[in-house]
N, C-alpha and C. Protein backbone atom coordinates (compact mmCIF):
# COMPACT_ATOMS: atom_id res chain seq x y z
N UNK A 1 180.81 258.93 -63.42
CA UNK A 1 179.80 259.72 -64.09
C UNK A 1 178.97 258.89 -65.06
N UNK A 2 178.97 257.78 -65.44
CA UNK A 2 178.09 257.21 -65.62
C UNK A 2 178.79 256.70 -66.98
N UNK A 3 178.10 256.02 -68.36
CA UNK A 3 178.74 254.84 -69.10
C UNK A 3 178.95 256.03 -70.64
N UNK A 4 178.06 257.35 -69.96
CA UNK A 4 178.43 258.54 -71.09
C UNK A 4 179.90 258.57 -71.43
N UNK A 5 180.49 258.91 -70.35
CA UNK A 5 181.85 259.41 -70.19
C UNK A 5 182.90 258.48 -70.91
N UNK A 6 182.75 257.18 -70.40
CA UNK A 6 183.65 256.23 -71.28
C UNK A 6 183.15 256.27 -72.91
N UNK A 7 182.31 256.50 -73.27
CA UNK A 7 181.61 256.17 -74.44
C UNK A 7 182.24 257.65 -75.41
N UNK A 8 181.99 258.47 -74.63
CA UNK A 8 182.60 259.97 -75.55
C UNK A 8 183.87 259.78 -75.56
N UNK A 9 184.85 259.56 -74.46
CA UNK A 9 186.47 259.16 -74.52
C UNK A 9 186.50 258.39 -75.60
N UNK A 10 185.96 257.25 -75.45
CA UNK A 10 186.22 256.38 -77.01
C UNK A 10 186.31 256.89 -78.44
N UNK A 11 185.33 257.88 -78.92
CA UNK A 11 185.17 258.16 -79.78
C UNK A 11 185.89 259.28 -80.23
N UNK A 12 186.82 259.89 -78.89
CA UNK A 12 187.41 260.96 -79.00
C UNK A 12 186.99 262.47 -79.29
N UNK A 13 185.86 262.20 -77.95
CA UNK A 13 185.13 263.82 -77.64
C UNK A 13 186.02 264.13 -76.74
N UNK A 14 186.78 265.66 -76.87
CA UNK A 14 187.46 265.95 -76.49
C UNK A 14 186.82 266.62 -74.79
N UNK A 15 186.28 267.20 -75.07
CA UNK A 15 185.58 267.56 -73.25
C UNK A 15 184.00 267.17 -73.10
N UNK A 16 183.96 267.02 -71.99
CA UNK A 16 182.90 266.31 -71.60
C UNK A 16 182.31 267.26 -70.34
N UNK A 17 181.36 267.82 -70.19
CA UNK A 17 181.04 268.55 -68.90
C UNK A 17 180.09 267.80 -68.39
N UNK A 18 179.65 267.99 -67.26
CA UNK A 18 178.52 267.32 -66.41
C UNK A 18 178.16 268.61 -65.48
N UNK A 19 177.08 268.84 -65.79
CA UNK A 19 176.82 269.79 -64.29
C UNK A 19 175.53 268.88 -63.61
N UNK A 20 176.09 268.98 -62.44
CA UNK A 20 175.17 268.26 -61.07
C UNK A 20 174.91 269.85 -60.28
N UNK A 21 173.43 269.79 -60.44
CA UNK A 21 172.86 270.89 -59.73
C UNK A 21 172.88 270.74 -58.77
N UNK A 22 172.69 269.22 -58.15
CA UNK A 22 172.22 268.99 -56.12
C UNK A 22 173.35 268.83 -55.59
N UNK A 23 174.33 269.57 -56.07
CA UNK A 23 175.73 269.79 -55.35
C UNK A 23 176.17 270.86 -56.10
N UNK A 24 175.46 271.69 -56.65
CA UNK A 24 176.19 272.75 -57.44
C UNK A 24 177.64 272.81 -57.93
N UNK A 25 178.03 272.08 -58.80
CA UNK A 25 179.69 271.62 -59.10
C UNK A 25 178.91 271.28 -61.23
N UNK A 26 180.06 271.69 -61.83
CA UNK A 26 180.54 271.41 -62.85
C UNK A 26 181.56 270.72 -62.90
N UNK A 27 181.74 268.98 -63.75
CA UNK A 27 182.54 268.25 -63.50
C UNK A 27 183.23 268.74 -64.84
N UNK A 28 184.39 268.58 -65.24
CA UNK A 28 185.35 269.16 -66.88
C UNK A 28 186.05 267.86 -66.90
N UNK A 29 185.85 267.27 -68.04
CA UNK A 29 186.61 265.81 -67.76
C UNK A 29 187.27 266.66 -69.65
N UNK A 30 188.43 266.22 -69.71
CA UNK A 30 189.55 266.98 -70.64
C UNK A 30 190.37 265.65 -71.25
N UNK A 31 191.08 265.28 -72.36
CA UNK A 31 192.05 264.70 -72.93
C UNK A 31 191.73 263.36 -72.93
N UNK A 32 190.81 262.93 -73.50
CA UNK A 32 190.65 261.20 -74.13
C UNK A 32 191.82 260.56 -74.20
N UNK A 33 191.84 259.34 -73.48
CA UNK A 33 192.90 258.36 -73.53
C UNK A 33 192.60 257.13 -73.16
N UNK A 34 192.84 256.33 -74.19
CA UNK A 34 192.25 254.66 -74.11
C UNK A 34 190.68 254.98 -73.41
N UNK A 35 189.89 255.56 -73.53
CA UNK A 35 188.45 255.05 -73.44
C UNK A 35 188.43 255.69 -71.85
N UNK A 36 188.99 256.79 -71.26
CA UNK A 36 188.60 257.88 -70.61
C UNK A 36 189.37 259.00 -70.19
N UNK A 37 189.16 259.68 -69.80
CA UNK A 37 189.42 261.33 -69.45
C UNK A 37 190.53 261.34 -68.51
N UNK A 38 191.83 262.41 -69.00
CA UNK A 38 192.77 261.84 -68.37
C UNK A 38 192.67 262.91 -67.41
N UNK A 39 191.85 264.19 -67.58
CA UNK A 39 192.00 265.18 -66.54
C UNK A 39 190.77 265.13 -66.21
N UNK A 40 190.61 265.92 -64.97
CA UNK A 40 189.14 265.89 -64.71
C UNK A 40 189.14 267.41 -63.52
N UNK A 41 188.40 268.57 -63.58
CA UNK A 41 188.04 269.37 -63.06
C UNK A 41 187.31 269.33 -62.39
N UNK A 42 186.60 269.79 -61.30
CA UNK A 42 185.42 270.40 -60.33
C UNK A 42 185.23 271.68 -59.93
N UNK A 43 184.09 272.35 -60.72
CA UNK A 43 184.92 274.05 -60.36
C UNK A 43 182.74 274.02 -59.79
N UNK A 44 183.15 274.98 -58.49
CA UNK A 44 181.69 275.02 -57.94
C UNK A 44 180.77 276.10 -59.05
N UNK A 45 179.62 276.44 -58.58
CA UNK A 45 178.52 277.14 -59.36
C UNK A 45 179.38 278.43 -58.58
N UNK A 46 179.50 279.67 -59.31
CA UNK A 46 179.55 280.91 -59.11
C UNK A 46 181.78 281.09 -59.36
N UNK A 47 182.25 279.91 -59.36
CA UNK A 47 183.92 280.42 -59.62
C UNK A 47 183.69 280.45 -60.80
N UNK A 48 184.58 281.37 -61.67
CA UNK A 48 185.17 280.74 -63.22
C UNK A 48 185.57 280.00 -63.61
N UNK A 49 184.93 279.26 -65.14
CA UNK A 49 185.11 278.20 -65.57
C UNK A 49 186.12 278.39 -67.02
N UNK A 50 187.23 278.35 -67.31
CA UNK A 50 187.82 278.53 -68.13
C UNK A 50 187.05 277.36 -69.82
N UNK A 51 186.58 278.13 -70.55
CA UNK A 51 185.85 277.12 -71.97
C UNK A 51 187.07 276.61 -72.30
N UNK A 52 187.46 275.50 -72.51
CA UNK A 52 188.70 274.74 -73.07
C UNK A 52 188.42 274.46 -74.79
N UNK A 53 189.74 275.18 -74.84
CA UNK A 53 190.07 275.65 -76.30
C UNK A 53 189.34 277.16 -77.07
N UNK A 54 188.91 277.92 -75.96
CA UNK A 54 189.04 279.53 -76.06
C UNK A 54 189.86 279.69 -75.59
N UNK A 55 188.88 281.45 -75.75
CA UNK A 55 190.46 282.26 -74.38
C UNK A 55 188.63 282.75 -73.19
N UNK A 56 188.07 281.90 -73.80
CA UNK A 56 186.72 282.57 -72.91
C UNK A 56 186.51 281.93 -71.22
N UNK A 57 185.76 282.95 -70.33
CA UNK A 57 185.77 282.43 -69.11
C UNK A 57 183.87 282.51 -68.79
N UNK A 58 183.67 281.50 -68.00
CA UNK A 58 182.41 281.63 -67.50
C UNK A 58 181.84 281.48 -66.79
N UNK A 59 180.70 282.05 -65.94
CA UNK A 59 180.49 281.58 -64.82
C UNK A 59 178.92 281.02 -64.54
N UNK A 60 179.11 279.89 -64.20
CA UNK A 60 177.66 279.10 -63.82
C UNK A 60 176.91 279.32 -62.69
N UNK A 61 175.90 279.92 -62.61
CA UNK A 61 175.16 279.74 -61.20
C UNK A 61 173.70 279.25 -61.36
């Protein structure tokens, strides 16, 4: 995902989203560790997206 992603891990941004429209997908990159994301999600446009660290759900289209 590009030199964002390592750069927010570093600093210890805790989630990181990416939405890519020309594939309709939301990427969830979760839990900074040594300088990147130790989880990483793909949830398409129209499933639920759980907001990490609510109790909220949402859906992208």
């Amino acid at each position: 995902m590009g030199p964002k992603r390592t750069d927010y891990a570093s600093i210890g941004i805790e989630n990181y989203w990416v939405v890519d429209g020309a594939r309709s997908v939301v990427h969830v990159f979760g839990e900074p560790v040594d300088g990147d994301y130790a989880q990483v999600h793909t949830v398409r446009f129209g499933e639920p997206l759980a907001v990490p660290g609510t109790n909220a759900t949402i859906i992208i289209d």
